[in-house]
Each structure stands twice: as structure tokens, then as C-alpha cells.
Protein backbone atom coordinates (compact mmCIF):
# COMPACT_ATOMS: atom_id res chain seq x y z
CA UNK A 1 18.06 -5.94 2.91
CA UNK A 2 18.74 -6.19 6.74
CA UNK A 3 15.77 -5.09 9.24
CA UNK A 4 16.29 -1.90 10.18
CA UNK A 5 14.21 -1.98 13.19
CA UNK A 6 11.85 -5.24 14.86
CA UNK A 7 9.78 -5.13 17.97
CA UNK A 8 7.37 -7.32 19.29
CA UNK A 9 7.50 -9.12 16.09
CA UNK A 10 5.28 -11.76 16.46
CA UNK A 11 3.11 -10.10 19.44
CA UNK A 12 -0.26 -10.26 17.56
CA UNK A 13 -0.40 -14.33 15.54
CA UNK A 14 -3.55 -15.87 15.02
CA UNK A 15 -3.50 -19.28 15.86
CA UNK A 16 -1.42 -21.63 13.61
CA UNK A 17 -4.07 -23.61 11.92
CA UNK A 18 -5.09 -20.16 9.89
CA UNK A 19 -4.19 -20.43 6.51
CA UNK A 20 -1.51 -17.60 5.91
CA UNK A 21 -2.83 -14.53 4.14
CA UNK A 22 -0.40 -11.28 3.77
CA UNK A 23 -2.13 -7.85 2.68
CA UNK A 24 0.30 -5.39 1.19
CA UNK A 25 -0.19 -1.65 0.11
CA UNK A 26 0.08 -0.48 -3.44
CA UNK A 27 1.55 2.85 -3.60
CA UNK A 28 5.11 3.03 -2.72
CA UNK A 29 4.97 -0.15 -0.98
CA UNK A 30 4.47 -2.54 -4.44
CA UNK A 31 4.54 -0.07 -7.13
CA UNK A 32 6.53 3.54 -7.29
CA UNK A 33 3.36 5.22 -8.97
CA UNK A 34 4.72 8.69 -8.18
CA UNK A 35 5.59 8.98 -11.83
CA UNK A 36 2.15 8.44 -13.05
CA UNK A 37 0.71 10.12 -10.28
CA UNK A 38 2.52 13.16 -11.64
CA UNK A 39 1.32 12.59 -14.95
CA UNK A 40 -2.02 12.36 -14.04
CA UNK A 41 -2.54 15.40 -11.52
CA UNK A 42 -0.50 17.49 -14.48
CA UNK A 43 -3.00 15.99 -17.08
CA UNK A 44 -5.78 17.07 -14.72
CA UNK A 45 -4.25 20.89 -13.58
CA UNK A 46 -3.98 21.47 -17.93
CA UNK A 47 -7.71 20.25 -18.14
CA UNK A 48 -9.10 21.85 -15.43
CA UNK A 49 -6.74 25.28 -15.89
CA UNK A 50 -6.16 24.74 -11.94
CA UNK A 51 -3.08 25.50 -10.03
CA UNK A 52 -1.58 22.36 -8.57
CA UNK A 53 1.74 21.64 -7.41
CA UNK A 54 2.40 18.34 -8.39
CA UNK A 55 5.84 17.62 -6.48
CA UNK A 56 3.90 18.25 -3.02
CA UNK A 57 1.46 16.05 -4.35
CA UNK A 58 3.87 13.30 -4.53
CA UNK A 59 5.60 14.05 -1.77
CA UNK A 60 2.37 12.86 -0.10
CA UNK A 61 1.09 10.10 -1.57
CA UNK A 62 -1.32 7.90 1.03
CA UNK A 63 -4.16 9.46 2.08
CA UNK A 64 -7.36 9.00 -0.20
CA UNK A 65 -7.44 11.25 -3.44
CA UNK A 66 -10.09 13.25 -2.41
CA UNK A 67 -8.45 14.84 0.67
CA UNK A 68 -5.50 15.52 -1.80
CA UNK A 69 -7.83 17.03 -4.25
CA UNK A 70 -9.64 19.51 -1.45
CA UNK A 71 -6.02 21.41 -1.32
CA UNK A 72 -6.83 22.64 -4.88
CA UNK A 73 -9.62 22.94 -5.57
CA UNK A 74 -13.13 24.10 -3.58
CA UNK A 75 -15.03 21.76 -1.42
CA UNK A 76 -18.35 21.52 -3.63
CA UNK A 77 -15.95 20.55 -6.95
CA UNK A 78 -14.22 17.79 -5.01
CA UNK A 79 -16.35 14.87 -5.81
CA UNK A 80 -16.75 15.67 -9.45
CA UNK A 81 -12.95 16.72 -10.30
CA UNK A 82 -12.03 13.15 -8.41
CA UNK A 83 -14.19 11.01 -10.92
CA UNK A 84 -12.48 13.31 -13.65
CA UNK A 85 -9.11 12.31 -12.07
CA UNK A 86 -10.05 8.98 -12.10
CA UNK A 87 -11.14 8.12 -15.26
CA UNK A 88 -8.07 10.10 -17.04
CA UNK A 89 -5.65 7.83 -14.59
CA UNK A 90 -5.20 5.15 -16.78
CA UNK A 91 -3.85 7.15 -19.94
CA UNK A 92 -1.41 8.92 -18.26
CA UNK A 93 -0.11 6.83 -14.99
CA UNK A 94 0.22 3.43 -15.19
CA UNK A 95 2.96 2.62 -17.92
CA UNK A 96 5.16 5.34 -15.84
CA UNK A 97 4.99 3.14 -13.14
CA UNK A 98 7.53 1.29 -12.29
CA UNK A 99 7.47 -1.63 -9.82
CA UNK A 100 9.19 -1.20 -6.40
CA UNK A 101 12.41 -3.53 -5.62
CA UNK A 102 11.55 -6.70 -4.10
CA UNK A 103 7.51 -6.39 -4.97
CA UNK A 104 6.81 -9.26 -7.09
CA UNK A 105 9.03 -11.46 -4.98
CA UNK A 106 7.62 -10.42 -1.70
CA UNK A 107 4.06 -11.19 -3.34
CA UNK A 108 5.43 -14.82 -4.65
CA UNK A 109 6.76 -15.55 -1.19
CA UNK A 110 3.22 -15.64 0.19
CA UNK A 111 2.25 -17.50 -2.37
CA UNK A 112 5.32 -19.89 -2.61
CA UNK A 113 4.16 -20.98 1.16
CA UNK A 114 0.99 -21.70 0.30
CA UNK A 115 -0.64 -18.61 1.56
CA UNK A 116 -2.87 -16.03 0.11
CA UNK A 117 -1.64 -12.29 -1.36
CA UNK A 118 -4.34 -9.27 -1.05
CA UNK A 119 -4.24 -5.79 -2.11
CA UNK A 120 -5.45 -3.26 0.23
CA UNK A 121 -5.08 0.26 -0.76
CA UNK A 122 -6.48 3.93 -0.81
CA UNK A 123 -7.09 3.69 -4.57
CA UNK A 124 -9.60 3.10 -7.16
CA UNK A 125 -9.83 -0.25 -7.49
CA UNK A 126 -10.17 -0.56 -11.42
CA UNK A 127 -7.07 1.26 -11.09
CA UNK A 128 -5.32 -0.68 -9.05
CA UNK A 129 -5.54 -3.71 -10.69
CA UNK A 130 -4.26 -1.75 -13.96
CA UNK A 131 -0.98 -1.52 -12.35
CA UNK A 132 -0.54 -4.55 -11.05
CA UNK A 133 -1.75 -6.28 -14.70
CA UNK A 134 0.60 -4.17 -16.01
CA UNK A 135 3.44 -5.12 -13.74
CA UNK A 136 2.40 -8.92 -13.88
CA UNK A 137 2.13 -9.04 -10.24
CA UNK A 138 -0.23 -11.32 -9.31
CA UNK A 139 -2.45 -10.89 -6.17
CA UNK A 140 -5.16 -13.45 -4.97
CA UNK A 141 -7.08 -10.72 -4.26
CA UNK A 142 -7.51 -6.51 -4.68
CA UNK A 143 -9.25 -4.69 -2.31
CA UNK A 144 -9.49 -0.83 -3.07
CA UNK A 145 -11.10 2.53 -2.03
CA UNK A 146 -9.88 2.17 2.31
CA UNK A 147 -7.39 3.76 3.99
CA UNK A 148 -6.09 3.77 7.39
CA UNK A 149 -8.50 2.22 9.69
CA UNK A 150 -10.85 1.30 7.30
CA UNK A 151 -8.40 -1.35 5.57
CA UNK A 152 -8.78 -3.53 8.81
CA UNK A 153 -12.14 -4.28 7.90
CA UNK A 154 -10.88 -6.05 4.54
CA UNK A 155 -7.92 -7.55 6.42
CA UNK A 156 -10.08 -8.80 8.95
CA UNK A 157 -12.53 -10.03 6.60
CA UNK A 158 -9.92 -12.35 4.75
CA UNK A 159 -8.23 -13.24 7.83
CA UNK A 160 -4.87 -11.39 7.27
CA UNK A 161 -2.20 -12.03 9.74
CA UNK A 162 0.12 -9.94 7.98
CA UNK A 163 -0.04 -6.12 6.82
CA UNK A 164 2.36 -4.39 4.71
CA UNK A 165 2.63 -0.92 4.39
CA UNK A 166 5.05 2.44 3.57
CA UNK A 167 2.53 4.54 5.75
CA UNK A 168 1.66 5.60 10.03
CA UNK A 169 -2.26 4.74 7.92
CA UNK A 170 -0.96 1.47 7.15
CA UNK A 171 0.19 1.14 10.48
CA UNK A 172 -2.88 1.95 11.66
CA UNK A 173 -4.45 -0.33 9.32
CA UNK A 174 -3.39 -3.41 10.45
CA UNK A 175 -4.09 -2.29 14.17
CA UNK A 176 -7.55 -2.06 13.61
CA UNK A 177 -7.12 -5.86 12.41
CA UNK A 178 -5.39 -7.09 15.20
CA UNK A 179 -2.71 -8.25 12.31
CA UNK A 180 0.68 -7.46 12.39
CA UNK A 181 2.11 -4.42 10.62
CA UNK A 182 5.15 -4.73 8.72
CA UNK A 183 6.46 -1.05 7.30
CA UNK A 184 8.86 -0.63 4.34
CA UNK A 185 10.61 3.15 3.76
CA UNK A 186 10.21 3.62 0.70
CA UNK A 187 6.91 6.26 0.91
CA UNK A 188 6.12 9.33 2.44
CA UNK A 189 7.37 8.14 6.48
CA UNK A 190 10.71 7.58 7.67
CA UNK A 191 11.59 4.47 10.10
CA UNK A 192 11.33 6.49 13.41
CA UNK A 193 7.20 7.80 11.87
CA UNK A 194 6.48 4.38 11.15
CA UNK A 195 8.15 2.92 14.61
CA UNK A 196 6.51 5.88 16.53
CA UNK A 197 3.21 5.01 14.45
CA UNK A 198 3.20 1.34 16.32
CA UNK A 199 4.55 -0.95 13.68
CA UNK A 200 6.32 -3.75 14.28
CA UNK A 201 8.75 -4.67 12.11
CA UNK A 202 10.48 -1.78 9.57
CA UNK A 203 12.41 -2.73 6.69
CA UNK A 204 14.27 -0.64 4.08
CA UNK A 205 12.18 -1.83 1.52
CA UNK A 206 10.60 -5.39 0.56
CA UNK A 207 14.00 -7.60 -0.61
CA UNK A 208 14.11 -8.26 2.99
CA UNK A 209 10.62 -9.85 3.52
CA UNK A 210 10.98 -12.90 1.66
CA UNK A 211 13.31 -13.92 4.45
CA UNK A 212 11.30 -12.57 7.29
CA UNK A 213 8.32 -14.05 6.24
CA UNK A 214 9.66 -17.44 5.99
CA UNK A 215 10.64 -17.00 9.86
CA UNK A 216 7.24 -15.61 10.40
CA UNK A 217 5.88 -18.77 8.91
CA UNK A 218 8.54 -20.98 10.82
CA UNK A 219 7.61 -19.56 13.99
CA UNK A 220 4.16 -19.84 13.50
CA UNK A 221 4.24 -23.45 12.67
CA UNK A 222 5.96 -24.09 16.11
């Protein structure tokens, strides 16, 4: 898949002798868990007899559960209907769940170069690592429970040059890193959000990092 947009690709590079480590996002950027996300939240609205309206709820995956959760139900119910959500998850989402185009080879590139694959997402991490043990994608590591900002701490703490992401909070991720952020389309945000958002490179989805990563890594070595 062609870039569909690429500035100041390699602005922010950590010197060259840094082993090369590549964080990616989970949902909608490795796995399309809108399916079981659905599944879940419908699980949870029959259980809980609350109103929930679960195509806006996948319309807008991203953002951590709980601020999804506070749009249906009250404030002080919150914490406890998100550890229900949680531990029903893995009944009803992850076989739904499909892997996204181009996710397991994206992950093997890294890996094929000698570098390191982590998972930084928004979700429970138990979780997480269902889907991807599901999907036999292989990660060196899986990093869960940040979003946005927060997810640079992990990235900077395993000394990622490299962020992958579907959302502006991925984006905004890998700023707070000082890594690079590549953005796929294939969540919530549109090239011109993610672009507008500060990322550097967007792609249509991930069969087109393999190749871009190899002249990341080319260019590096240089």
C-alpha cells in the first residue's frame, strides 16, 4: 500500500547504535476488535439492563474504557461496571476478532531486522495479550492500561524509535517520546486528523510498513 502522506519522516532518530524497537497500537491498528467490542458492550447492556448504543461505541474506539463507560452509565458506577466489562471481555470478544491486513507482517518486519516489537495500548493488559495469543502475533513485549500521552512513558522506557498508531492519542503518544509516529487509517481518524494531529508518516493501513521500515532502518544505518 503506497504512503498516502510523509513529512519530516525521519525528523526525530535516535542515534544509530540504538537497537531498533517499534511500538504499535492494538485496536484498529493490529487487530479489528470492533466485532468483539460489540459483543462485549451488548453482553454488558443485557447484564446490566443499561441503554448503550453499541455502534457509537465502535465508532469510537481509542480512548480508555472508562471514559467510554461514563456516557452510560453514572459517574459513581464507572469503576465497578468497567471491572464487570472486563472480566466478561474474554467470552465474548476475542474469537470475533479478526486481525487487521498487514499486522503480523508489520510485527515480523521488526523482528526480521533484528529489532524489538512492543504493544502499547489503552487496554487491559490480560486482555490484550488474549488477542494477540489468539491471533499468533507475537510481540516481544505488551504494555497495557496508557493512552495518549501516557504511552510515551513505556515507549520511552524501552527505547522506541518508532510508534504506530490509528489515533491523534497515538499521535500524541509518540510525541511525548520524542519517537516517531507512524499513523495507519484504519480507526476512528482520517489522514488529514492524524496529519493535523502531528504525525509523520500516514499510511492506508500496515501492508505498506514492511517497506517503509526497511528504509527507516536503511537510513538509519547511514
Amino acid at each position: 500500500m503506497a504512503v498516502m502522506a510523509s513529512t519530516a519522516q525521519h525528523s526525530v532518530q535516535h542515534p544509530h547504535q540504538r537497537p531498533l524497537t517499534v511500538g504499535f497500537d492494538l485496536d484498529l491498528t493490529l487487530v479489528d476488535s470492533r466485532p468483539g467490542i460489540a459483543a462485549a458492550y451488548g453482553a454488558l447492556a443485557a447484564e446490566t439492563g443499561a441503554f448503550i448504543d453499541v455502534d457509537l461505541v465502535v465508532s469510537r474506539i481509542g480512548p480508555p474504557l472508562e471514559t467510554e463507560l461514563a456516557h452510560w452509565f453514572p459517574a459513581e458506577e464507572v469503576p465497578a461496571v468497567a471491572d464487570r466489562y472486563r472480566e466478561i471481555y474474554p467470552d465474548h470478544a476475542i474469537a470475533p476478532s479478526p486481525a487487521l491486513v498487514g499486522a503480523r507482517d508489520a510485527v515480523a518486519a521488526v523482528q526480521s531486522l533484528g529489532g524489538r516489537a512492543i504493544v502499547v495500548t489503552a487496554k487491559h493488559e490480560p486482555n490484550a495479550k488474549l488477542h494477540l495469543a489468539h491471533l499468533g502475533i507475537e510481540p516481544d513485549a505488551v504494555i497495557g492500561w496508557l493512552w495518549a500521552e501516557a504511552k510515551g512513558e513505556a515507549l520511552r522506557e524501552h527505547g522506541a524509535q518508532v510508534y504506530v498508531g490509528d489515533h491523534t492519542g497515538d499521535v500524541r503518544g509518540a510525541r511525548a517520546a520524542g519517537a516517531l509516529s507512524v499513523a495507519v487509517t484504519t480507526g476512528p481518524c482520517d489522514a488529514a486528523e492524524l496529519r493535523a494531529a502531528g504525525a509523520d508518516v500516514v499510511l492506508a493501513d500496515l501492508t505498506g510498513f514492511p517497506a517503509w521500515l526497511t528504509a527507516f532502518e536503511a537510513d538509519r544505518a547511514a
